[in-house]
C-alpha atoms as a PDB file:
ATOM      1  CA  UNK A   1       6.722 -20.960   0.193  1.00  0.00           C
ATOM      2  CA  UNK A   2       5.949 -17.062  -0.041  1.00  0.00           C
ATOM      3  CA  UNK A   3       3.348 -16.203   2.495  1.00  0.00           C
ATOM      4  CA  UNK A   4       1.108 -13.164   2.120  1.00  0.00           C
ATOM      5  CA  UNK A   5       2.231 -10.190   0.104  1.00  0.00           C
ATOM      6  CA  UNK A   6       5.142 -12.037  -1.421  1.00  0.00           C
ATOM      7  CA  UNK A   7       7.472 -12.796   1.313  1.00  0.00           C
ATOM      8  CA  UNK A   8       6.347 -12.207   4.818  1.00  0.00           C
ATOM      9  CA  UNK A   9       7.960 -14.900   6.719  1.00  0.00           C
ATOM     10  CA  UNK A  10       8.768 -13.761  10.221  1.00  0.00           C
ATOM     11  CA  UNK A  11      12.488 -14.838  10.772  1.00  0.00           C
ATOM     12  CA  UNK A  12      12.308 -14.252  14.040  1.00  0.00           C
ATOM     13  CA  UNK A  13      10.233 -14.360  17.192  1.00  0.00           C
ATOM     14  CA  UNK A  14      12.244 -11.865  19.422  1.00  0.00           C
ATOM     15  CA  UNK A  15       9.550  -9.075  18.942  1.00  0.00           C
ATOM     16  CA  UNK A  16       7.766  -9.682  22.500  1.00  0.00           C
ATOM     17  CA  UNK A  17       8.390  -6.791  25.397  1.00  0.00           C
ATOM     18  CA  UNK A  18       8.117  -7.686  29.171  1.00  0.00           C
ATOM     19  CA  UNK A  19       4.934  -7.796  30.517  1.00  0.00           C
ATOM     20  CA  UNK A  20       4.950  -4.337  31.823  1.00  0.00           C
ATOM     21  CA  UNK A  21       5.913  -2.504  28.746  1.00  0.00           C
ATOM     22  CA  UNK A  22       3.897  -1.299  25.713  1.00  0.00           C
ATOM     23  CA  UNK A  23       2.986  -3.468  22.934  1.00  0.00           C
ATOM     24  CA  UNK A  24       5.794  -2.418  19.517  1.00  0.00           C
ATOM     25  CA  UNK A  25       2.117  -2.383  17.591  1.00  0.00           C
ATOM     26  CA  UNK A  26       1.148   0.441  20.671  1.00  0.00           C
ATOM     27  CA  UNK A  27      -2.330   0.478  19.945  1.00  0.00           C
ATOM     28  CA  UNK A  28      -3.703   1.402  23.467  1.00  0.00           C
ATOM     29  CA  UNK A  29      -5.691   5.160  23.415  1.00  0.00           C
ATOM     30  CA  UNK A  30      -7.291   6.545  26.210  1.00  0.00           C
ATOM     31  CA  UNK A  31     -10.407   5.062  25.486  1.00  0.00           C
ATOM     32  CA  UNK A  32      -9.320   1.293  25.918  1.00  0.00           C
ATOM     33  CA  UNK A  33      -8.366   2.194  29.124  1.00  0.00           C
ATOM     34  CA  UNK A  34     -11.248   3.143  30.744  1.00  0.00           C
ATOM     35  CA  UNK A  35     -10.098   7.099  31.970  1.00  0.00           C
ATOM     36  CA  UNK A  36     -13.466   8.800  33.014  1.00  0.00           C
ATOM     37  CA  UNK A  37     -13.940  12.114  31.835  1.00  0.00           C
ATOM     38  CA  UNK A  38     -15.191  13.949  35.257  1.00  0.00           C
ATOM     39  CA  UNK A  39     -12.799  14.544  38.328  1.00  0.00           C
ATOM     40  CA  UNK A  40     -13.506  12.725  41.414  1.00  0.00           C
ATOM     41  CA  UNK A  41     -14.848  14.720  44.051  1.00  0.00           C
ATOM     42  CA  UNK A  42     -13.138  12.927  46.923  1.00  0.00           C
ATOM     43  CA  UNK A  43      -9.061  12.473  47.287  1.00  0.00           C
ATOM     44  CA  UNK A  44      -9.467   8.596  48.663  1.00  0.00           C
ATOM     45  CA  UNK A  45     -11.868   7.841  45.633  1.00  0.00           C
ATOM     46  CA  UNK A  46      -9.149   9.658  42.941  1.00  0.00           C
ATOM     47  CA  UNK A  47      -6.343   6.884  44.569  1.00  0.00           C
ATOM     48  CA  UNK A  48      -8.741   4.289  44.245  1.00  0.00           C
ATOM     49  CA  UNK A  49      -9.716   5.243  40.582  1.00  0.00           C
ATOM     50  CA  UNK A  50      -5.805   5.923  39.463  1.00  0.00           C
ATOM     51  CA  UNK A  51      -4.864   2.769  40.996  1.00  0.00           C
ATOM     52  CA  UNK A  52      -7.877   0.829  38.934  1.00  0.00           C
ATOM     53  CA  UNK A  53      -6.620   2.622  36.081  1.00  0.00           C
ATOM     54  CA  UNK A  54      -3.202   1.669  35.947  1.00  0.00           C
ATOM     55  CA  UNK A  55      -4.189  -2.177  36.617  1.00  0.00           C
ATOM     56  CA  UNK A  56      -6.133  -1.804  33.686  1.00  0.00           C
ATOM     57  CA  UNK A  57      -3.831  -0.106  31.567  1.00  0.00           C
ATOM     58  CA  UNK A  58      -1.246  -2.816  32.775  1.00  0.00           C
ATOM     59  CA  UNK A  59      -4.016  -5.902  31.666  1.00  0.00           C
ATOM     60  CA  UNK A  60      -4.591  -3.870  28.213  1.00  0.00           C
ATOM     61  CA  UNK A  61      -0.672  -3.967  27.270  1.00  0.00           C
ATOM     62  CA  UNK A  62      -0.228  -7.576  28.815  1.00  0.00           C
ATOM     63  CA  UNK A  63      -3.062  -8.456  26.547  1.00  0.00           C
ATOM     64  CA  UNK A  64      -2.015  -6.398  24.035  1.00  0.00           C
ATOM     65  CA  UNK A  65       2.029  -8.351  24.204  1.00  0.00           C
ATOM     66  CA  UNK A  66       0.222 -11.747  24.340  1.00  0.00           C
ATOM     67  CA  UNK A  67      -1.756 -11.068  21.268  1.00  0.00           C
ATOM     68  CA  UNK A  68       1.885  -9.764  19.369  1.00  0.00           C
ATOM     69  CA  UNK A  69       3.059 -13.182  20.212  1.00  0.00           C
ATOM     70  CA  UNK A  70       0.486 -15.477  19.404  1.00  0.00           C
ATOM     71  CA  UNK A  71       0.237 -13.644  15.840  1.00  0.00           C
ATOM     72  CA  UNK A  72       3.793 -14.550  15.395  1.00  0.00           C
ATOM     73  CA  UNK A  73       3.761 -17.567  16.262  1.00  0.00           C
ATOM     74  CA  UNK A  74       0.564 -18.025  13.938  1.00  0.00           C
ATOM     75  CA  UNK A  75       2.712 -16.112  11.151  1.00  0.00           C
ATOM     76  CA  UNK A  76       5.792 -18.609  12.032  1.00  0.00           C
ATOM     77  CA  UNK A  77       3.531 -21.924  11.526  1.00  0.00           C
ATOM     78  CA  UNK A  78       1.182 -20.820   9.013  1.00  0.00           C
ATOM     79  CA  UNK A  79       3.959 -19.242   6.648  1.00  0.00           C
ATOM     80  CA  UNK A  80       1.564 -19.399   3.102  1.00  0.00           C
ATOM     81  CA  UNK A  81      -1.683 -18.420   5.865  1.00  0.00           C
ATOM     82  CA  UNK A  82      -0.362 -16.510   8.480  1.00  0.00           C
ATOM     83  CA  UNK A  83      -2.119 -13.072   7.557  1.00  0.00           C
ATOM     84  CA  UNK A  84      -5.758 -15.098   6.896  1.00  0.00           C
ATOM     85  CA  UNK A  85      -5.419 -16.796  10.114  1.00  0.00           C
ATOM     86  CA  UNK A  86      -4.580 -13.907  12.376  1.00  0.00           C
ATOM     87  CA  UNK A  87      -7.684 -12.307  11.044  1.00  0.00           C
ATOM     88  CA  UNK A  88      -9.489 -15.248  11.433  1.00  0.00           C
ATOM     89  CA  UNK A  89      -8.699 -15.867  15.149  1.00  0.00           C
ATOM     90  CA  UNK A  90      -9.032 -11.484  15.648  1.00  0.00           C
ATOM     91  CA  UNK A  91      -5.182 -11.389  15.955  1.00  0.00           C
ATOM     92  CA  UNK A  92      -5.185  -8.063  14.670  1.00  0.00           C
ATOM     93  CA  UNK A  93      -3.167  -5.743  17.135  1.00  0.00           C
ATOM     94  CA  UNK A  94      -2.081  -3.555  13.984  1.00  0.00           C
ATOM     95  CA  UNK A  95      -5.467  -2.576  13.309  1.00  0.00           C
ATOM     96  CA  UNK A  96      -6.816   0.737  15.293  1.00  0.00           C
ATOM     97  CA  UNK A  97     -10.532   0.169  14.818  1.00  0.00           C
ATOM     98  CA  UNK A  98     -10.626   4.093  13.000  1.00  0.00           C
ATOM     99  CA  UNK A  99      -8.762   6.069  10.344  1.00  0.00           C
ATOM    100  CA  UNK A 100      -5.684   7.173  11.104  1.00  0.00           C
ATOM    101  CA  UNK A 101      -6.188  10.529  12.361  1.00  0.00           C
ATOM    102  CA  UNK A 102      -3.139  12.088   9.942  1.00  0.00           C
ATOM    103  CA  UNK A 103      -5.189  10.743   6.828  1.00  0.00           C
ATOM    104  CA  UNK A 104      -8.236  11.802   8.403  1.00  0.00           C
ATOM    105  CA  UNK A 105      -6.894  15.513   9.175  1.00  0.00           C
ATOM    106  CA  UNK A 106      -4.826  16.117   5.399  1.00  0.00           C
ATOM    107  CA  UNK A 107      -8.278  14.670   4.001  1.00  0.00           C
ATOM    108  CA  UNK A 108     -10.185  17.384   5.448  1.00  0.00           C
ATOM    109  CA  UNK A 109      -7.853  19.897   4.987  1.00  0.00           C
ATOM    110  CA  UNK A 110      -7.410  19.351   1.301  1.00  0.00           C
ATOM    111  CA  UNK A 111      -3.393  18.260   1.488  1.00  0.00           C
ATOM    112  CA  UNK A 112      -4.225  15.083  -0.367  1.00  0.00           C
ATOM    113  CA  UNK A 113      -3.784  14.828  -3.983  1.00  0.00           C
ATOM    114  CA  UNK A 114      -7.046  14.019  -6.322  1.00  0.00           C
ATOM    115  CA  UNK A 115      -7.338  11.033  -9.057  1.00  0.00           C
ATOM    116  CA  UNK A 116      -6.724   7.491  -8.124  1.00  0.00           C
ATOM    117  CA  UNK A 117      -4.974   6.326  -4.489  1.00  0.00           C
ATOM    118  CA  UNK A 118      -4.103   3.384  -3.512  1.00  0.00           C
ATOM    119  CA  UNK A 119      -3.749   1.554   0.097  1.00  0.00           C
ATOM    120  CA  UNK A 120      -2.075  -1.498   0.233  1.00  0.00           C
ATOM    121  CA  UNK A 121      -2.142  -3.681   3.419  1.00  0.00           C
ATOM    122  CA  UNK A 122      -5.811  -1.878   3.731  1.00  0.00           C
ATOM    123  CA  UNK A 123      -6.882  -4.088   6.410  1.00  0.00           C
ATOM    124  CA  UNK A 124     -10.286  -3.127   7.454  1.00  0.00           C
ATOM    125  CA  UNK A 125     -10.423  -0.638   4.959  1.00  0.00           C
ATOM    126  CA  UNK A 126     -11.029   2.662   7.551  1.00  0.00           C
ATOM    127  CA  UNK A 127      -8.356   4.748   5.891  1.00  0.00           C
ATOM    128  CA  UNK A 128      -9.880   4.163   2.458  1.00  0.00           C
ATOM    129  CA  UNK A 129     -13.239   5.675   3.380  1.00  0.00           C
ATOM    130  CA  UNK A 130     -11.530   8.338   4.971  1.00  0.00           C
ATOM    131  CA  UNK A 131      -9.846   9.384   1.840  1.00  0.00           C
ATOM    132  CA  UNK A 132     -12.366   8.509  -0.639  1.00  0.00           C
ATOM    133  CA  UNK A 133     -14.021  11.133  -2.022  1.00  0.00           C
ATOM    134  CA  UNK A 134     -15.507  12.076  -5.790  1.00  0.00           C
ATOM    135  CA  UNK A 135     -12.502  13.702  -6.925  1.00  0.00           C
ATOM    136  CA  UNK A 136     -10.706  11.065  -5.430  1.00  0.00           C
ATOM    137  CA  UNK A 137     -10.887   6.862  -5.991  1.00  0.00           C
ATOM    138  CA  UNK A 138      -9.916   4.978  -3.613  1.00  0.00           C
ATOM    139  CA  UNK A 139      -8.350   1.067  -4.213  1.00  0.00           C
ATOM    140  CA  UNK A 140      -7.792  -0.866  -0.843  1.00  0.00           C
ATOM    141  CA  UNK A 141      -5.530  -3.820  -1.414  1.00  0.00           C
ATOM    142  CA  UNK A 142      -5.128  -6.439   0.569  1.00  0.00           C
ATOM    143  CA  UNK A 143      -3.999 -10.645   0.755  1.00  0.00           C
ATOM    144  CA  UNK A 144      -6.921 -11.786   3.130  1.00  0.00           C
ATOM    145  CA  UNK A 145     -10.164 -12.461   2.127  1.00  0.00           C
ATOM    146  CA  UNK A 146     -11.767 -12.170   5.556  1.00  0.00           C
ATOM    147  CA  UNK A 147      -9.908  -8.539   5.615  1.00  0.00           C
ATOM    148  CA  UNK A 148     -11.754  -7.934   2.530  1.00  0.00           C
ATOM    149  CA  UNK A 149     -14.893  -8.892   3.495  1.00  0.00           C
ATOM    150  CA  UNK A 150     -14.919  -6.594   6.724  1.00  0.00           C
ATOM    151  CA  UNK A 151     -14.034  -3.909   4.089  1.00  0.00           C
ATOM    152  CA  UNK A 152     -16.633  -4.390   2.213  1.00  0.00           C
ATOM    153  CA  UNK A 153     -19.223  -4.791   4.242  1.00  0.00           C
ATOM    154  CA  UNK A 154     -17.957  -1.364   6.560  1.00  0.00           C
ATOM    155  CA  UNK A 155     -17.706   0.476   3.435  1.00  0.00           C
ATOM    156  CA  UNK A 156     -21.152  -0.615   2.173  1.00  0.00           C
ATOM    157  CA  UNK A 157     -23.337   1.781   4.446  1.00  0.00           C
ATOM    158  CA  UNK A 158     -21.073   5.040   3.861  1.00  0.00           C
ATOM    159  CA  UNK A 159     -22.207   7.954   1.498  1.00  0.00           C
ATOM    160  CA  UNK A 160     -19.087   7.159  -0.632  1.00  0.00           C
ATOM    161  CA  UNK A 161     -19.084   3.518  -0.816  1.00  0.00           C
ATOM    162  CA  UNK A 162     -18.956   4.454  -4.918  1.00  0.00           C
ATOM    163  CA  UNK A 163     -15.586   5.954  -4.660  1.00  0.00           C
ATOM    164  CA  UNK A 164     -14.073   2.630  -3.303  1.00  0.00           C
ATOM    165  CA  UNK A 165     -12.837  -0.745  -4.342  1.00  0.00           C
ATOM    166  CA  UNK A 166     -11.349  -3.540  -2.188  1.00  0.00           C
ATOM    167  CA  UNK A 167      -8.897  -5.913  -4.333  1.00  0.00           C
ATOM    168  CA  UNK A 168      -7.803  -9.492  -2.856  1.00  0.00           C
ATOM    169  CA  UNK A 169      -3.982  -9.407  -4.514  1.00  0.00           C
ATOM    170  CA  UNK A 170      -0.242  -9.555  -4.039  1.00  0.00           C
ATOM    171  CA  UNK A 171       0.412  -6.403  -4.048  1.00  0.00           C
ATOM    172  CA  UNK A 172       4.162  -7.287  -5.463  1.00  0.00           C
ATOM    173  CA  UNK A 173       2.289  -9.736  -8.526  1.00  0.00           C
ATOM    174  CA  UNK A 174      -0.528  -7.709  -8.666  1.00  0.00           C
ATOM    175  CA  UNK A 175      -0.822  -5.510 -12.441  1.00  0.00           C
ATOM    176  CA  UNK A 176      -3.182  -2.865 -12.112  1.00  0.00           C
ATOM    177  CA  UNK A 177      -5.041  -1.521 -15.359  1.00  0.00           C
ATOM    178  CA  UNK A 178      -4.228   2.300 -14.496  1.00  0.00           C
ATOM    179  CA  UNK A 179      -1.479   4.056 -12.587  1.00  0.00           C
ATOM    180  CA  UNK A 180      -2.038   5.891  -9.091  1.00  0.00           C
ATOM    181  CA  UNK A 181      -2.008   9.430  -8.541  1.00  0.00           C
ATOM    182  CA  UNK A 182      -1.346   8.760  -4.566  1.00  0.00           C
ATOM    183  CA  UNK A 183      -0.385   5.950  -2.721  1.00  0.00           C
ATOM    184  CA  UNK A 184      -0.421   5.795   1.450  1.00  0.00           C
ATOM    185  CA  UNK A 185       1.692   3.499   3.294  1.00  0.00           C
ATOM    186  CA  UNK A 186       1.150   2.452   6.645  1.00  0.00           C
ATOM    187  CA  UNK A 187       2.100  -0.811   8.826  1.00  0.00           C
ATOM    188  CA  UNK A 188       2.634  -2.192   5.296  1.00  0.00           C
ATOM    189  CA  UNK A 189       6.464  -1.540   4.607  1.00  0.00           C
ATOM    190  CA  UNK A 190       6.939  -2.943   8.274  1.00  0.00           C
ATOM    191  CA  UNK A 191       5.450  -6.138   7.884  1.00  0.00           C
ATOM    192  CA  UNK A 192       7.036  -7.210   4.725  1.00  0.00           C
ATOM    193  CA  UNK A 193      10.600  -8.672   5.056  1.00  0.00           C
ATOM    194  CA  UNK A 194      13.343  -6.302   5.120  1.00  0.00           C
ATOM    195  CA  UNK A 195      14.882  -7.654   1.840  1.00  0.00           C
ATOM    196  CA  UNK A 196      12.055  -7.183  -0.071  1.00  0.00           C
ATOM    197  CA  UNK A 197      11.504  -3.267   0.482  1.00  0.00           C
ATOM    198  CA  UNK A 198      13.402  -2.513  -2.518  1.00  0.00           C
ATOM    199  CA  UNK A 199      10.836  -4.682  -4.665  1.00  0.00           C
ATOM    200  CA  UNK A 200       8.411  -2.624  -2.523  1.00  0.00           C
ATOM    201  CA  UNK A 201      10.494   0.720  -4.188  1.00  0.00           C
ATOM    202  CA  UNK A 202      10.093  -1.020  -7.162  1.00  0.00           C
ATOM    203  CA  UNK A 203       6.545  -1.650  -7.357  1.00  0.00           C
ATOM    204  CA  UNK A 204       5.467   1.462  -5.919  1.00  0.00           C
ATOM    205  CA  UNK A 205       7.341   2.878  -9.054  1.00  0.00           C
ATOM    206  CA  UNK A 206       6.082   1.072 -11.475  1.00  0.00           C
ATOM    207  CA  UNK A 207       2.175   1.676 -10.532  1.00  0.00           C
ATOM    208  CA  UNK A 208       2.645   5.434  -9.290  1.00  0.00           C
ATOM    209  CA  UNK A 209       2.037   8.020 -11.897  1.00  0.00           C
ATOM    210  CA  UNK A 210       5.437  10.312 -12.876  1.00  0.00           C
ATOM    211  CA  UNK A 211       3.911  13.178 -11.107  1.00  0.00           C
ATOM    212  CA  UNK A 212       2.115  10.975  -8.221  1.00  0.00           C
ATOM    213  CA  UNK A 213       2.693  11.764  -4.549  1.00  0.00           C
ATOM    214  CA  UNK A 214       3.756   8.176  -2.395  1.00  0.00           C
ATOM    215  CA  UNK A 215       2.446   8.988   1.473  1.00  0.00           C
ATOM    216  CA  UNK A 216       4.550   7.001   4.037  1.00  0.00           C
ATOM    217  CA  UNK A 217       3.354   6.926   7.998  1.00  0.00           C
ATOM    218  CA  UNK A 218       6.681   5.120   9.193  1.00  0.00           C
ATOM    219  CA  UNK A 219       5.978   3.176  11.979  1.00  0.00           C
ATOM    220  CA  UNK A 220       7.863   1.804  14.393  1.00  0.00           C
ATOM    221  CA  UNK A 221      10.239   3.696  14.314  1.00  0.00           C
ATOM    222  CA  UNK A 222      12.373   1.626  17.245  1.00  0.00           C
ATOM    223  CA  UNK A 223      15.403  -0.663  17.518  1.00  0.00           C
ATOM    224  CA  UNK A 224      13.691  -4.124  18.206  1.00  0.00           C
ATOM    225  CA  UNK A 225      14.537  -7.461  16.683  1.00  0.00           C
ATOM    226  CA  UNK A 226      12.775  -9.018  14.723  1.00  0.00           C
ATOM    227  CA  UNK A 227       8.530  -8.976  13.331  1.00  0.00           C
ATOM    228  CA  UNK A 228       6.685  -8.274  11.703  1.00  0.00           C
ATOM    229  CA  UNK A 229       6.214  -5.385  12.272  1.00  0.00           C
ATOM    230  CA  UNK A 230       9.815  -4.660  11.431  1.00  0.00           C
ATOM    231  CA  UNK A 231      11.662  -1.943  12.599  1.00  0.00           C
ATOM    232  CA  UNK A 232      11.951   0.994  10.271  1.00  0.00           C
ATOM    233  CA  UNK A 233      13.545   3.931  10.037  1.00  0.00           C
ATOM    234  CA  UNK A 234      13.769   7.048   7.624  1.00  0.00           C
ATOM    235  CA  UNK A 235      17.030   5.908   6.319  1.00  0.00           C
ATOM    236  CA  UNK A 236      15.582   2.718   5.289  1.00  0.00           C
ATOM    237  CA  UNK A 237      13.539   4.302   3.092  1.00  0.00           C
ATOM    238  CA  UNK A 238      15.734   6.580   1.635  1.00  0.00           C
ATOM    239  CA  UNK A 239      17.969   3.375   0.864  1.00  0.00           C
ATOM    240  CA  UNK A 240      15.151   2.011  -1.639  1.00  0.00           C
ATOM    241  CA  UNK A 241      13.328   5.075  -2.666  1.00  0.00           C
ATOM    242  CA  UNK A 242      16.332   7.185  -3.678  1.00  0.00           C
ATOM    243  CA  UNK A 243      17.616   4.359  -6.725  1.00  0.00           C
ATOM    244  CA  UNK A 244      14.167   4.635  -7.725  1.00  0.00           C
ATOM    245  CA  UNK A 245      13.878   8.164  -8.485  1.00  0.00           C
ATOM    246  CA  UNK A 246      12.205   9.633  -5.304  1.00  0.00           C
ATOM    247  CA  UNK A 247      12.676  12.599  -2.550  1.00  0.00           C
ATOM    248  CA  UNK A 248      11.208  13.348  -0.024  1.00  0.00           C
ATOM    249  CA  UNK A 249       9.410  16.908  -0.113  1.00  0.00           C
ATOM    250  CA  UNK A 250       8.720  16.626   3.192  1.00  0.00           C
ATOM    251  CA  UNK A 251       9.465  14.430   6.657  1.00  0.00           C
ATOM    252  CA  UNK A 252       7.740  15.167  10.004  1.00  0.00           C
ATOM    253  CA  UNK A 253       6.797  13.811  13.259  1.00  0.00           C
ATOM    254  CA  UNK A 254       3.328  12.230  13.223  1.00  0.00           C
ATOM    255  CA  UNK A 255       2.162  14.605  15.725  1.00  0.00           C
ATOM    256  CA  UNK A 256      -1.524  13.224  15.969  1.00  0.00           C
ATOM    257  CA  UNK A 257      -0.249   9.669  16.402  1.00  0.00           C
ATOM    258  CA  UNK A 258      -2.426   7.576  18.530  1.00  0.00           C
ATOM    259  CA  UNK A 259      -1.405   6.450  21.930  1.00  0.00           C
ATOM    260  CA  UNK A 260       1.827   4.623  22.795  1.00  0.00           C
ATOM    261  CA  UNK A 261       2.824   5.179  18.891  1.00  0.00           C
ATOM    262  CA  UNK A 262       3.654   8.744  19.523  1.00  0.00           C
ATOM    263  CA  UNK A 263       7.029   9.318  19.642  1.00  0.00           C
ATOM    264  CA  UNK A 264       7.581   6.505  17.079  1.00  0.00           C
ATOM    265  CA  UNK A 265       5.863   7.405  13.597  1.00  0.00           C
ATOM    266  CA  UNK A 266       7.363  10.108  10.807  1.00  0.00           C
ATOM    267  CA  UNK A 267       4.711  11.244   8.281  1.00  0.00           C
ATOM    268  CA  UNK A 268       7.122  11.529   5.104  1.00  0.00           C
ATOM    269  CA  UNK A 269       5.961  12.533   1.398  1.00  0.00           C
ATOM    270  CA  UNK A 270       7.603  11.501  -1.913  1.00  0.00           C
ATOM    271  CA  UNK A 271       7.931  12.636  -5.096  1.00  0.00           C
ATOM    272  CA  UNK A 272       9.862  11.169  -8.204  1.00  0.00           C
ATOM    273  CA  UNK A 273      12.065  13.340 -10.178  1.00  0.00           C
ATOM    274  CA  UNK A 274      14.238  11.489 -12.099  1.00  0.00           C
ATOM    275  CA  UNK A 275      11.775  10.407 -14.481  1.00  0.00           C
ATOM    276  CA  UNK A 276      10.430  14.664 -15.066  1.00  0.00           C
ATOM    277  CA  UNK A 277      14.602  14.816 -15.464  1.00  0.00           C
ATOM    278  CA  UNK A 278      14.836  12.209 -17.883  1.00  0.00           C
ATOM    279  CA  UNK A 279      11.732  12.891 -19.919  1.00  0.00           C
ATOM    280  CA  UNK A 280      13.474  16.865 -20.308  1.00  0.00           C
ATOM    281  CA  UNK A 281      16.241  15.110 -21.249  1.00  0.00           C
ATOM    282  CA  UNK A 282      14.811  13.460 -23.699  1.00  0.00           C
ATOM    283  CA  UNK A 283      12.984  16.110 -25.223  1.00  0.00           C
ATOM    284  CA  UNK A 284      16.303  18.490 -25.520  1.00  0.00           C
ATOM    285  CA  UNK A 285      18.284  15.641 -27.003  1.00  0.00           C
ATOM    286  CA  UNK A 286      15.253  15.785 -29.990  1.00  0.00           C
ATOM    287  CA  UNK A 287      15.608  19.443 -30.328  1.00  0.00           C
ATOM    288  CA  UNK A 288      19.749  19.082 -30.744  1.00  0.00           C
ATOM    289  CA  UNK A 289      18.961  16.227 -33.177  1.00  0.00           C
ATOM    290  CA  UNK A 290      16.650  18.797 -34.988  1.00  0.00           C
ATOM    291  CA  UNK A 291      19.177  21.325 -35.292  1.00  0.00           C
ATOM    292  CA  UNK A 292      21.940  18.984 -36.302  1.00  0.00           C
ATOM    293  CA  UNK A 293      20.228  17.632 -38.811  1.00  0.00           C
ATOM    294  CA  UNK A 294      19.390  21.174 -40.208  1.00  0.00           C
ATOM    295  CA  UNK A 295      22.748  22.385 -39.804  1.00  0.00           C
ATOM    296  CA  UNK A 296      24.412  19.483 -41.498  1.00  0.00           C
END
């Protein structure tokens, strides 16, 4: 059976880290672990405060590892569930309980295109009110209904809640009515099978406008076995983009990535050319038919 988003079956369990090492999902910030904000005034109480820190920081990624495994074990025995049942049992170590800060800053600073954008894997829906805007409407896609119903009911109270709409769909059977102007990608291409990220190409497009923009936060960028998340790396999406018409215009380090995940995310940008080529093409071959036809 296909589980959520057409073909997420974990193949393998060999994601965990040891105890003592970051969680590949690396969602820890300075605010989970409890760093105060004012210096100590004594040098016996600073020891004593670094030393509670870094047992807490060490409980946070133990916690944080434990969770990893226990969603993929839930994603290994709940193959046509796995997504609805992690977000049932709050087995969500993916989600950062914000926007992403790199959506959050191009939003503000007006490096986003305008029309329709699209977020598949939304999740809680946090990066789809950050974008959402009225020159721009945002669709948050996603396979679990309790996922959409935290969406909706975060996104109900904001001053924008009209320029939003949460979908419950396969994003690979899904058929939407209009093409996309933008779409963002992020911890979506990772936790779909590896040989399905050309359908991903594929899909992506199909439902992106000629002239659209395709946003990809690549993440985690690593060499681990196994997922989801899979590992990723710019390469991989060169290998399915590129047959599909698309370069990148642009590929950077992520450098407001939260936490642990610095280091390991690429903010790249798309564009697809071979269909502006082709439609030239097209037009030119016309014109030389024109003047054939005259001449002759």
């Amino acid at each position: 059976m296909r589980a959520a988003y057409g073909g997420l079956l974990p193949k393998t369990l060999a994601l965990s880290a040891p105890n003592n090492q970051p969680s590949i999902f690396g969602v820890l910030g300075t605010r989970s672990l409890g760093i105060r904000a004012t210096k100590p005034k004594m040098e016996k109480n600073n020891g004593e405060e670094q030393e509670n820190v870094s047992m807490e920081k060490k409980e946070n990624v133990i916690n944080s590892n434990l969770k990893v495994n226990r969603m993929l074990q839930l994603m290994d025995g709940h193959s046509s569930g796995g997504w609805e049942k992690c977000w049932e049992l709050g087995l969500t170590p993916w989600d950062l309980g914000q926007a992403t800060p790199i959506i959050v800053h191009l939003h503000q600073s007006g490096a986003l295109p305008n029309g329709r954008a699209l977020v598949p894997g939304c999740g809680t829906g946090y990066d789809v009110v950050a974008m959402a805007s009225p020159e721009r409407h945002i669709v948050g896609l996603e396979i679990s209904d309790i996922a959409i119903k935290k969406a909706k009911e975060f996104s109900s109270s904001i001053p924008n809640a009209n320029y939003v709409t949460f979908l419950k769909a396969d994003f690979f059977t899904w058929r939407p009515t209009e093409l996309f102007d933008l779409i963002f990608d992020y911890t979506f291409f990772c936790a779909i099978e590896p040989d399905m990220r050309l359908a991903w190409a594929q899909k992506i497009r199909d439902i992106l406008k000629p002239n659209g923009e395709l946003i990809t936060l690549m993440f985690p960028i690593s060499d681990h076995i196994g997922g989801p998340p899979y590992k990723v790396s710019v390469s991989d999406y060169k290998e399915v983009l590129h047959p599909m018409g698309f370069q990148a215009i642009s590929i950077v380090d992520n450098e407001l990535a939260v936490g642990p995940r610095r280091g390991r995310e690429k903010l790249g940008r798309w564009k697809r050319f071979i269909e502006q080529l082709s439609i030239h093409a097209m037009n030119l071959f016309r014109v030389i038919r024109i003047i054939l036809t005259i001449i002759l």
